[in-house]
Protein backbone atom coordinates (compact mmCIF):
# COMPACT_ATOMS: atom_id res chain seq x y z
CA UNK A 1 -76.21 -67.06 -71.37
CA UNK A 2 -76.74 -64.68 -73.98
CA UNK A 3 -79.11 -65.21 -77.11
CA UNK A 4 -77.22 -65.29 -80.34
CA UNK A 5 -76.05 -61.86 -81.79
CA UNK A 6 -76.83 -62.63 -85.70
CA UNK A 7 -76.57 -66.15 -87.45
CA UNK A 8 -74.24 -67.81 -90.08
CA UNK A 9 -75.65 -69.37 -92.90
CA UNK A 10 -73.84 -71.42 -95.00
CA UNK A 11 -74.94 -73.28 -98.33
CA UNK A 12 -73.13 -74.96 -101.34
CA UNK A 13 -73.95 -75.29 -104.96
CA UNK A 14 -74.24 -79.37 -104.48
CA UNK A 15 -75.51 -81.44 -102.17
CA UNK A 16 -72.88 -82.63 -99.94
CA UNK A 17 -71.98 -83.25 -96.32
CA UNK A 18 -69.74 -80.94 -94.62
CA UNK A 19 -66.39 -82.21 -93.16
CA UNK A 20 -65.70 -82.24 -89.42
CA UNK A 21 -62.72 -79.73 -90.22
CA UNK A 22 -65.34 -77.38 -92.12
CA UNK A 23 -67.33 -77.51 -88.86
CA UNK A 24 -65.03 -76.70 -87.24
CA UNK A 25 -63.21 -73.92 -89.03
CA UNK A 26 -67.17 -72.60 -89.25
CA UNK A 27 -67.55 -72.33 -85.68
CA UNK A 28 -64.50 -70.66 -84.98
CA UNK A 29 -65.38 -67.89 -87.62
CA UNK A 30 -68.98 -67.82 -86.26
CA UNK A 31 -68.02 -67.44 -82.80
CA UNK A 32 -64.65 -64.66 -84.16
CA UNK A 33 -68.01 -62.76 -85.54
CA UNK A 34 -70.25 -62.88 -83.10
CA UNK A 35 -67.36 -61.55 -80.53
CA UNK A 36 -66.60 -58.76 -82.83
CA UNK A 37 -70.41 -57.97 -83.43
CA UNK A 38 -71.43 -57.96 -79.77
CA UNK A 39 -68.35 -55.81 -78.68
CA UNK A 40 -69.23 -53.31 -81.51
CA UNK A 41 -72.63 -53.38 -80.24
CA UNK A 42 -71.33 -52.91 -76.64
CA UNK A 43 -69.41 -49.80 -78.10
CA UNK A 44 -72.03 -47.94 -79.74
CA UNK A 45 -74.03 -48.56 -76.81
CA UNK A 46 -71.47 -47.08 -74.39
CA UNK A 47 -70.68 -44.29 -77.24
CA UNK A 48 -74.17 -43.32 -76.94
CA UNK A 49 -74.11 -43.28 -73.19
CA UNK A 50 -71.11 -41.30 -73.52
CA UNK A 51 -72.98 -38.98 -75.95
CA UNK A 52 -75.68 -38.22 -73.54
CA UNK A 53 -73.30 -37.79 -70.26
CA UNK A 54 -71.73 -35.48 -72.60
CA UNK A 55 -74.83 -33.52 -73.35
CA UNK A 56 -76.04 -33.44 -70.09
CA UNK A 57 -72.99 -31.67 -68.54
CA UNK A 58 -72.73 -29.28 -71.71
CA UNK A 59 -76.24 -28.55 -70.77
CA UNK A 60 -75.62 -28.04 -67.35
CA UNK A 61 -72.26 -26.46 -68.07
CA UNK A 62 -74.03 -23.62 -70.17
CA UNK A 63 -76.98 -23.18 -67.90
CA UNK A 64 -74.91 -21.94 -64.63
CA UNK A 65 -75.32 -18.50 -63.40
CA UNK A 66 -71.38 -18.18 -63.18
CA UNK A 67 -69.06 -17.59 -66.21
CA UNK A 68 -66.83 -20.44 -66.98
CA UNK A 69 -63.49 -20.03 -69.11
CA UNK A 70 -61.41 -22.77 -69.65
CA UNK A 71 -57.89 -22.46 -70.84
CA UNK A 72 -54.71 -24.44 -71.81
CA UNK A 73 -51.16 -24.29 -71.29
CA UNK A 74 -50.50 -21.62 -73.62
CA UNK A 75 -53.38 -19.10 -72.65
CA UNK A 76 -55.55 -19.59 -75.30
CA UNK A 77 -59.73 -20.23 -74.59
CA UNK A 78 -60.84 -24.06 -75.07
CA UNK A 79 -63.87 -23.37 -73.47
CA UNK A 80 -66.43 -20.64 -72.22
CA UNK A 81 -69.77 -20.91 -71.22
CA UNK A 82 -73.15 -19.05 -72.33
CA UNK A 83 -72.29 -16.76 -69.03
CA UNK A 84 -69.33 -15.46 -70.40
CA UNK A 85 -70.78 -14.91 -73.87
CA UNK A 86 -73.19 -12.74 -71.84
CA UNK A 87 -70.68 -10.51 -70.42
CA UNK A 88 -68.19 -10.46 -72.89
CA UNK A 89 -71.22 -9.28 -75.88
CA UNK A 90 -68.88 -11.57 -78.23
CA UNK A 91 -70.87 -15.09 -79.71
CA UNK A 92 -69.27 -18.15 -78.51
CA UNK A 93 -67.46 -19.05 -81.94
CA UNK A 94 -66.00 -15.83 -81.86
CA UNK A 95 -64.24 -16.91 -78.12
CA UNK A 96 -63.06 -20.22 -78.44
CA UNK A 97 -59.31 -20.49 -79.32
CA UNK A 98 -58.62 -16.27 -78.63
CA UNK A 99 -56.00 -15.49 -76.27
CA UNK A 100 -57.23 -15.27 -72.67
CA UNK A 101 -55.78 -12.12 -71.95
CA UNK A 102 -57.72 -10.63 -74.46
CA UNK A 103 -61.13 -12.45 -73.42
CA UNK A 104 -60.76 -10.77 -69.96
CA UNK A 105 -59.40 -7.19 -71.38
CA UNK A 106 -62.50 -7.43 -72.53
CA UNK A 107 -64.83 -8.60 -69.32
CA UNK A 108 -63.04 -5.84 -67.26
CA UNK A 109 -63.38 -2.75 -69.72
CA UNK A 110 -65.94 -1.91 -67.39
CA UNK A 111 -64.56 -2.06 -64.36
CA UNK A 112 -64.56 0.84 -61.70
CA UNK A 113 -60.60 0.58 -60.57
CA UNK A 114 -59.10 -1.18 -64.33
CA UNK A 115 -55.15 -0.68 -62.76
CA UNK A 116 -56.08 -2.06 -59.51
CA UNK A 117 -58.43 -5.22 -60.97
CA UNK A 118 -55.52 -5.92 -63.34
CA UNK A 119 -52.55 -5.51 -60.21
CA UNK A 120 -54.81 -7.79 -58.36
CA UNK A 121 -55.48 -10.55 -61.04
CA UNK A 122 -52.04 -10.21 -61.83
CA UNK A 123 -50.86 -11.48 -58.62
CA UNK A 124 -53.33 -14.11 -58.37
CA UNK A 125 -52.08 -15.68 -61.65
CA UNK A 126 -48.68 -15.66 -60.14
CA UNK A 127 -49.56 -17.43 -57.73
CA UNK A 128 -50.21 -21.68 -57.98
CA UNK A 129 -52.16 -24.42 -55.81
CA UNK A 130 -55.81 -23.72 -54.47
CA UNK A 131 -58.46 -21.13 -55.42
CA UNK A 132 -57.33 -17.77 -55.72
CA UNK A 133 -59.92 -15.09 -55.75
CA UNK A 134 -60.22 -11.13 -56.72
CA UNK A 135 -63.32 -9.27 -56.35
CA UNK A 136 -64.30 -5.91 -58.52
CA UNK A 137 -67.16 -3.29 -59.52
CA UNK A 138 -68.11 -2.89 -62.70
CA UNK A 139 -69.80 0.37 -63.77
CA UNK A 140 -73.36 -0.63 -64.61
CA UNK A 141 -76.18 2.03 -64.87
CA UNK A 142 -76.71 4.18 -61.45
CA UNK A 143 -75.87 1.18 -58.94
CA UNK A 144 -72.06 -0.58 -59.99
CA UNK A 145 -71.94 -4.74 -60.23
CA UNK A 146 -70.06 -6.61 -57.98
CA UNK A 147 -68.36 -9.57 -59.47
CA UNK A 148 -65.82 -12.20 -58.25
CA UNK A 149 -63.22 -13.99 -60.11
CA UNK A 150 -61.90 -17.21 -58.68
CA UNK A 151 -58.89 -18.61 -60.55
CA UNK A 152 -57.78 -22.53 -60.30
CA UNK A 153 -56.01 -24.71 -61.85
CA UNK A 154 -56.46 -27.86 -64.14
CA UNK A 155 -54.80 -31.42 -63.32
CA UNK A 156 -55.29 -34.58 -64.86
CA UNK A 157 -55.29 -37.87 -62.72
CA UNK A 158 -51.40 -37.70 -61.83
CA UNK A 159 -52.12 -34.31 -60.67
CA UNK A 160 -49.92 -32.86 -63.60
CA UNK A 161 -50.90 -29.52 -64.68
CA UNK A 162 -53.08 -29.27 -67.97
CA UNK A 163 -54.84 -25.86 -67.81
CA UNK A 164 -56.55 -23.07 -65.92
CA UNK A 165 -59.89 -22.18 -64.92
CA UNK A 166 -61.44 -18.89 -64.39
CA UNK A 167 -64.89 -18.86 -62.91
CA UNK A 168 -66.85 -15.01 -62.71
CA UNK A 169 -69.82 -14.96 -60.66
CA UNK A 170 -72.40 -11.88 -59.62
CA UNK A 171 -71.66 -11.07 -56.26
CA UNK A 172 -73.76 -7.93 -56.22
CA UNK A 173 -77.06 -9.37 -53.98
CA UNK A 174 -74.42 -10.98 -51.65
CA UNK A 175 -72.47 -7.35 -51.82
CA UNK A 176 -75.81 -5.73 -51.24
CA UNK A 177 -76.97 -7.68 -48.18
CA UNK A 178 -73.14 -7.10 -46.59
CA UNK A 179 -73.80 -3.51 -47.13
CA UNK A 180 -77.10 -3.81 -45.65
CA UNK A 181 -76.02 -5.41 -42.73
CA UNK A 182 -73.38 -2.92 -42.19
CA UNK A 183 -75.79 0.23 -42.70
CA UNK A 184 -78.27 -1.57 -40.14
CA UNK A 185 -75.50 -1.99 -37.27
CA UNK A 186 -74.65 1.39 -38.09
CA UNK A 187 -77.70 2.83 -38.12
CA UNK A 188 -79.20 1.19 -34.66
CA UNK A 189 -76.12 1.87 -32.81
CA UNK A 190 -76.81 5.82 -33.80
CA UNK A 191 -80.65 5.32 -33.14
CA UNK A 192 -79.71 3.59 -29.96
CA UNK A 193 -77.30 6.25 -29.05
CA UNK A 194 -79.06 9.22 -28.69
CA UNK A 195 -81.89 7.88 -26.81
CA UNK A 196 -79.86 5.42 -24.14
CA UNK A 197 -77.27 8.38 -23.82
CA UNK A 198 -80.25 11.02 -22.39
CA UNK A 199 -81.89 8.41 -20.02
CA UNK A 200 -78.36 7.73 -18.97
CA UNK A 201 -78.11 10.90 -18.27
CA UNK A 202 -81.13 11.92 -16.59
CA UNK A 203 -81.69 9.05 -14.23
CA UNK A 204 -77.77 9.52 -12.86
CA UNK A 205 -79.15 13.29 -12.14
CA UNK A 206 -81.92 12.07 -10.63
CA UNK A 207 -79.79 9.43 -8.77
CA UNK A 208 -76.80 11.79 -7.89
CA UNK A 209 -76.67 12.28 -3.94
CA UNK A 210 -75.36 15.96 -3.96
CA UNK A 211 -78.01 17.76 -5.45
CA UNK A 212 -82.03 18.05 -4.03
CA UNK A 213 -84.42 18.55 -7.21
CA UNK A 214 -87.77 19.50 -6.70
CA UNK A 215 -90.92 17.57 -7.88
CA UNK A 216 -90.93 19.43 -10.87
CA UNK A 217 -87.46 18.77 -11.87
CA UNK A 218 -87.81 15.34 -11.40
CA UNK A 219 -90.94 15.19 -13.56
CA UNK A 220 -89.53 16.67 -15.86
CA UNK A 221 -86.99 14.57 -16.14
CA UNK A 222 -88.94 11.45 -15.51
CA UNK A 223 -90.75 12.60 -18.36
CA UNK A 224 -87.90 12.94 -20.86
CA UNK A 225 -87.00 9.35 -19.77
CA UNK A 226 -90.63 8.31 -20.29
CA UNK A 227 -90.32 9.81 -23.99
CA UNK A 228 -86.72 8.46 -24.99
CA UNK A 229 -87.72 5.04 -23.79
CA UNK A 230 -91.31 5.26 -26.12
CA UNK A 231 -88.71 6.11 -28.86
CA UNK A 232 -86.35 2.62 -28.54
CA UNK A 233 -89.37 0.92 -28.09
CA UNK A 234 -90.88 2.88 -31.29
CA UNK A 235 -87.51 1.63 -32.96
CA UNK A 236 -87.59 -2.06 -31.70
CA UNK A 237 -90.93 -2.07 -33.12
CA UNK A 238 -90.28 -1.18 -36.80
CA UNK A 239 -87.05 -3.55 -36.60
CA UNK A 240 -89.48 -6.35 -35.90
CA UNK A 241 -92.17 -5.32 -38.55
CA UNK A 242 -89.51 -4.74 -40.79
CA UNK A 243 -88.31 -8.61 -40.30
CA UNK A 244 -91.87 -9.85 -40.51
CA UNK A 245 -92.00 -7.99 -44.00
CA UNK A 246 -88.89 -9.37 -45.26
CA UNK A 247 -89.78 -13.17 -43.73
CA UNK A 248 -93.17 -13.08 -45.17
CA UNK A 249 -94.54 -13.82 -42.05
CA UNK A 250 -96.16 -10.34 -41.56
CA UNK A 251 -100.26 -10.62 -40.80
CA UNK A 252 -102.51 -8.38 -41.16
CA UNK A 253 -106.56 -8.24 -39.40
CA UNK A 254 -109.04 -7.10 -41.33
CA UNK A 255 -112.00 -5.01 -40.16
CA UNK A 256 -113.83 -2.08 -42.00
CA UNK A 257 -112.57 0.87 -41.09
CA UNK A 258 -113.40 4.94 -41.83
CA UNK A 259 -110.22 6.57 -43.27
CA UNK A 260 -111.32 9.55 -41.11
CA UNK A 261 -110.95 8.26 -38.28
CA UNK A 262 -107.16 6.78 -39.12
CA UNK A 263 -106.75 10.13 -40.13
CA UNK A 264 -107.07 11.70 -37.22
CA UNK A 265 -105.27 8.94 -35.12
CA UNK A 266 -102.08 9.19 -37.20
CA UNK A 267 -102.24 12.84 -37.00
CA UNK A 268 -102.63 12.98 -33.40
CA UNK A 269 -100.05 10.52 -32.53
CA UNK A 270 -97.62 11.70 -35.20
CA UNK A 271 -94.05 12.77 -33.93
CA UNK A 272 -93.34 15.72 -34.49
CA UNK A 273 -97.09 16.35 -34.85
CA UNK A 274 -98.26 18.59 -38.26
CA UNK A 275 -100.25 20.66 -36.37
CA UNK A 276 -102.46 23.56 -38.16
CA UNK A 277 -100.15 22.80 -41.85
CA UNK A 278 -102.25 19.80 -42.37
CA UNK A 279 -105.14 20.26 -44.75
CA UNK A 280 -107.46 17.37 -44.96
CA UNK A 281 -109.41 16.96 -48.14
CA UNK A 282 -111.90 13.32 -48.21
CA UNK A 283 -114.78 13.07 -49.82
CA UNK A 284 -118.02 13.14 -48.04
CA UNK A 285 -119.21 10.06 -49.35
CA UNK A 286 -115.99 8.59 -48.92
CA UNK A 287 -116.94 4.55 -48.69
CA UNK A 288 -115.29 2.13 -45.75
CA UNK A 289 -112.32 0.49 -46.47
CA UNK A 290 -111.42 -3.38 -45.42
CA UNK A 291 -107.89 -3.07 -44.00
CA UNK A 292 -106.09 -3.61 -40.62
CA UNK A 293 -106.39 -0.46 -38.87
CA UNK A 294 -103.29 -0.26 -36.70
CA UNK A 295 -101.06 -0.94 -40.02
CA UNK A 296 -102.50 1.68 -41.96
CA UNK A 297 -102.88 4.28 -38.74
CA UNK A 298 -99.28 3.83 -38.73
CA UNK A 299 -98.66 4.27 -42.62
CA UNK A 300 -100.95 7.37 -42.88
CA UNK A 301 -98.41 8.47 -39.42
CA UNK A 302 -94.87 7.80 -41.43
CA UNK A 303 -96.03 9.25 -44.37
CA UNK A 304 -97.40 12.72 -42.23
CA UNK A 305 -94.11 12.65 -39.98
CA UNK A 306 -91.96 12.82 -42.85
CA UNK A 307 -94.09 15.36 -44.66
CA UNK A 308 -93.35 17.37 -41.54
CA UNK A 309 -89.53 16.68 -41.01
CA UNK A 310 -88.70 17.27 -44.62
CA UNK A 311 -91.39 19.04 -46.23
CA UNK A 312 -89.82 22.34 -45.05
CA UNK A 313 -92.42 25.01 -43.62
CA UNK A 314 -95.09 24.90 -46.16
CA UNK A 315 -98.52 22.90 -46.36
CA UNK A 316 -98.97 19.27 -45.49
CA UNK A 317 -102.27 18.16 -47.65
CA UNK A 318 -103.97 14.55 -47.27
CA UNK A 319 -106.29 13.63 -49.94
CA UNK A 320 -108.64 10.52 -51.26
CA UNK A 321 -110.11 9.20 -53.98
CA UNK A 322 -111.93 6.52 -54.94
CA UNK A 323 -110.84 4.39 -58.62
CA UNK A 324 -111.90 0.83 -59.64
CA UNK A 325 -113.01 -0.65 -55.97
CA UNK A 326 -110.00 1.27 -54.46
CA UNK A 327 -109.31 3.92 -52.36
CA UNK A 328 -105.79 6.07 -53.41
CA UNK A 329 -104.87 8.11 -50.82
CA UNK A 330 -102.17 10.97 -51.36
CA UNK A 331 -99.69 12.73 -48.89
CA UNK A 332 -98.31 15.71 -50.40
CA UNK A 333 -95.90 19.10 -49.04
CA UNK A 334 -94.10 21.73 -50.59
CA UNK A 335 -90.60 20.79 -49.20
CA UNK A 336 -87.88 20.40 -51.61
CA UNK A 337 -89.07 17.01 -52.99
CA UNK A 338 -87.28 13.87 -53.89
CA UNK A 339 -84.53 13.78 -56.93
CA UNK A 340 -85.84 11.06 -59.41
CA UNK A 341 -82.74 9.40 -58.68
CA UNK A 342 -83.87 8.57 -55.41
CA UNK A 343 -86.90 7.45 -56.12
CA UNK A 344 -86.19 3.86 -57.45
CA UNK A 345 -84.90 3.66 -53.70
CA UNK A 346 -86.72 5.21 -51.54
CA UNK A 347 -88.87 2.36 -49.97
CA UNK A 348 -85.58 0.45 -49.74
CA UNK A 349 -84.81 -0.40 -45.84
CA UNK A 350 -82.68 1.79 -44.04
CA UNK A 351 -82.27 4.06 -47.34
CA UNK A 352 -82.12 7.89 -46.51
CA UNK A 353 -81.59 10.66 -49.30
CA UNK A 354 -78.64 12.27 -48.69
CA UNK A 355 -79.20 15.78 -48.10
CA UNK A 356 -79.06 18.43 -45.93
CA UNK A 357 -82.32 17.72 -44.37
CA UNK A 358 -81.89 14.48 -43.55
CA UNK A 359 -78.76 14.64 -42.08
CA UNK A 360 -80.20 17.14 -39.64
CA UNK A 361 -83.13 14.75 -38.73
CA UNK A 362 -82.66 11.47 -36.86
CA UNK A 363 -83.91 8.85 -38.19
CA UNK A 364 -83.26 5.06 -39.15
CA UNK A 365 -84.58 4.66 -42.71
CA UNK A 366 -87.08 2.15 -42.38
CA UNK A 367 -90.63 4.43 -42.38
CA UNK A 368 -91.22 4.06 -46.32
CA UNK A 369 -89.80 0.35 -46.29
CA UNK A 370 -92.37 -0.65 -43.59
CA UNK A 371 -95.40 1.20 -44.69
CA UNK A 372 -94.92 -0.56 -48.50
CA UNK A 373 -94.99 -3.54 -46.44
CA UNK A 374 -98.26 -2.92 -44.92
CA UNK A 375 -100.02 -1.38 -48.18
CA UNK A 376 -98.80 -4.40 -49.98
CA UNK A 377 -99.87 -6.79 -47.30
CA UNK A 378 -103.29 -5.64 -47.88
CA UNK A 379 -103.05 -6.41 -51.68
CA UNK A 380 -102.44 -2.53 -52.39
CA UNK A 381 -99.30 -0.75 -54.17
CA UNK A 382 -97.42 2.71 -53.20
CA UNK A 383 -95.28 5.01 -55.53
CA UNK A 384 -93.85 8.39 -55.40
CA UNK A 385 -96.18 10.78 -58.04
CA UNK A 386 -94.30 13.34 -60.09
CA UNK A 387 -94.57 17.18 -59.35
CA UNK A 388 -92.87 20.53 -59.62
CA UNK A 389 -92.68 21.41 -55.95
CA UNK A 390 -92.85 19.02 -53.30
CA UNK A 391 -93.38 15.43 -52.56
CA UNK A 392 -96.64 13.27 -52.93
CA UNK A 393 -96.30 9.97 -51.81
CA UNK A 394 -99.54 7.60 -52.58
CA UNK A 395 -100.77 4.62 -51.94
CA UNK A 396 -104.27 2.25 -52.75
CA UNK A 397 -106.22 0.16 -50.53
CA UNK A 398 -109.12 -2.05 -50.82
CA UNK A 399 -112.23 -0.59 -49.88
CA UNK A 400 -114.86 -2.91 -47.61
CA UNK A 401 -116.30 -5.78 -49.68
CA UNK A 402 -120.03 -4.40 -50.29
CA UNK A 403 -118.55 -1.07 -51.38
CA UNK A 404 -116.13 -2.44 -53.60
CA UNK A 405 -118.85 -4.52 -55.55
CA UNK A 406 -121.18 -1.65 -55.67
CA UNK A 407 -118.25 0.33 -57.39
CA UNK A 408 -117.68 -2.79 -59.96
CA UNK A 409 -121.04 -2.75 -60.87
CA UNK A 410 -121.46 0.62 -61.29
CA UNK A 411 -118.55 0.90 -63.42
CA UNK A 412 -120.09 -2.19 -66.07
CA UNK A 413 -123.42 0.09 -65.80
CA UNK A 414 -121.37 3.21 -67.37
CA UNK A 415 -119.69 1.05 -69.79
């Protein structure tokens, strides 16, 4: 069934024939040898499978975004992944065979609560069967890390216990999104609040059977309704721009458009409205620009409501330029300005800075998130600009197609 592994050759000094016996006796070797030689062929064969399973889970093993430790019995490291060489700082040689206890003294030197991480892993060791977990911060920078340590043990096919396992893995985007979550129920119930609690209000006046109001009362208050229910819808509206942004499903129409005239759209629609502070400087050969007008109106609008909630009583200035075949477009006031700790955050959704402004003004957080959506949905970029009083938000945008070209070629000319 099987062609012959190697062949036995055989010769003698004389010419003779060879006995029946020495046949024989000659087979039994030969077929003795060939056994042996096809089972050692068998077993280098499987040793080299073997080899290569073995490389491909190392490989695996050490590619994992978690931290693997393996232990034995006595609490001393057989094995630890790239991972944990990462967040120990120590090379791998340097971890295999040290105590555990002093692997992990050195993963949590960082950590925000060390007696309560150590209470807490403490009591997960003491306890046996299953997947025990204990979650911690680590100080990291300006924002902590959120990591999770899952503990298990190590049982060989009787189920007798051999080791222990620790497994650390980055929590913090999972941590971030809870916290998210959390700050977004928070936040709309607030933003829902205020608004449902004055039409409450006003339509049971206007429903109560005890009182008379005059036309003017009741248009008044008909018009209070009228406003608080343009604000929930002005709120359901961001929420769902806000998910198109994050979904990637957010379109935008594009039609040349004069930044004048979004201008003065955003600044008449603006809430509350920056009135005779706003100082308009364009260029009067400002070109057109090739964007969707309603999403910019209502960027150029965020940008000039905030300027007027938190840019104190001073100036509100709106400037343009044009650079490289795009407009940049700057809102600045002389409020207080933005610590350059916030910054990094500021277009984050629902992120507010914390001061006394803002927790005097209503709002949900979301203005700066959804208007770096838009710019960046037309292939455009927006960033806080450093200055010594104030705030200057700015932002680019294409300008229309014939324009932009123009501008190119102008630009090789000067070169």
């Amino acid at each position: 069934q099987h062609a012959p592994p190697a062949a036995l050759l055989l010769y003698h000094p004389e010419p003779r024939v060879f006995t029946e016996r020495e046949i024989q006796l000659l087979t039994n070797f030969a077929n003795h040898a060939a056994m042996a030689i096809e089972n050692a062929t068998l077993f280098a064969h499987s040793d080299t499978q073997l080899q290569e399973q073995t490389r491909r889970l190392e490989a695996l093993i050490q590619s994992m975004q978690d931290g693997l430790i393996l232990e034995n019995l006595e609490g001393q490291v057989l094995y630890a992944n790239r991972r944990i060489e990462e967040l120990a700082g120590l090379p791998l040689d340097a971890i295999h065979g040290i105590p555990v206890a002093q692997l992990m003294d050195r993963l949590l030197a960082q950590a925000v609560d060390r007696t309560q991480v150590d209470t807490a892993v403490a009591d997960a060791l003491r306890q046996t069967g299953g997947q025990r977990r204990v979650q911690f911060a680590l100080a990291a920078g300006d924002k902590p890390r959120y990591l999770q340590l899952t503990l298990f043990d190590v049982t060989d096919a009787r189920a007798t216990l051999i080791g222990r396992g620790r497994i650390l893995k980055d929590i913090t985007q999972r941590y971030e999104v809870d916290r998210m979550k959390s700050s977004l129920i928070s936040t709309v119930s607030h933003e829902l609040r205020t608004p449902l609690a004055a039409i409450k209000g006003y339509a049971s006046t206007l429903l109560a059977d005890d009182v008379e109001w005059d036309a003017a009362s009741q248009r008044e208050f008909l018009g209070i309704i009228s406003a608080e229910t343009d604000h929930l819808s002005a709120l359901v509206s961001d929420l769902l721009d806000m998910s198109r942004i994050e979904s990637g499903s957010l379109t935008v129409s594009r039609v040349p458009c004069e930044l004048a005239d979004l201008v003065q759209q955003a600044a008449q629609h603006a809430y509350p409205p920056p009135g005779s502070r706003l100082r308009i400087a364009l260029p009067a050969d400002m070109p057109p620009l090739e964007v969707d007008p309603k999403r910019i109106t209502a960027v150029l609008r965020n940008l000039l409501e905030n300027s007027v909630k938190y840019g104190g009583d001073g100036y509100i200035q709106l400037s343009a330029v044009v650079a490289a075949g795009q407009a940049v477009i700057r809102v600045a006031d002389s409020g207080p300005g933005i610590p350059t700790t916030e910054q990094a955050h500021i277009f984050n959704s629902f992120y507010r800075v914390d001061n006394s402004l803002t927790r005097q003004t209503t709002g949900a957080g979301l203005g700066l998130a959804i208007s770096r959506g838009f710019v960046r949905a037309h292939g455009g970029d927006i960033w806080i600009e450093p200055r010594p009083v104030g705030t200057c938000v700015a932002f680019s945008l294409p300008l229309a197609l014939a324009w932009a070209v123009a501008e190119t070629a102008e630009m090789v000319q000067r070169e």
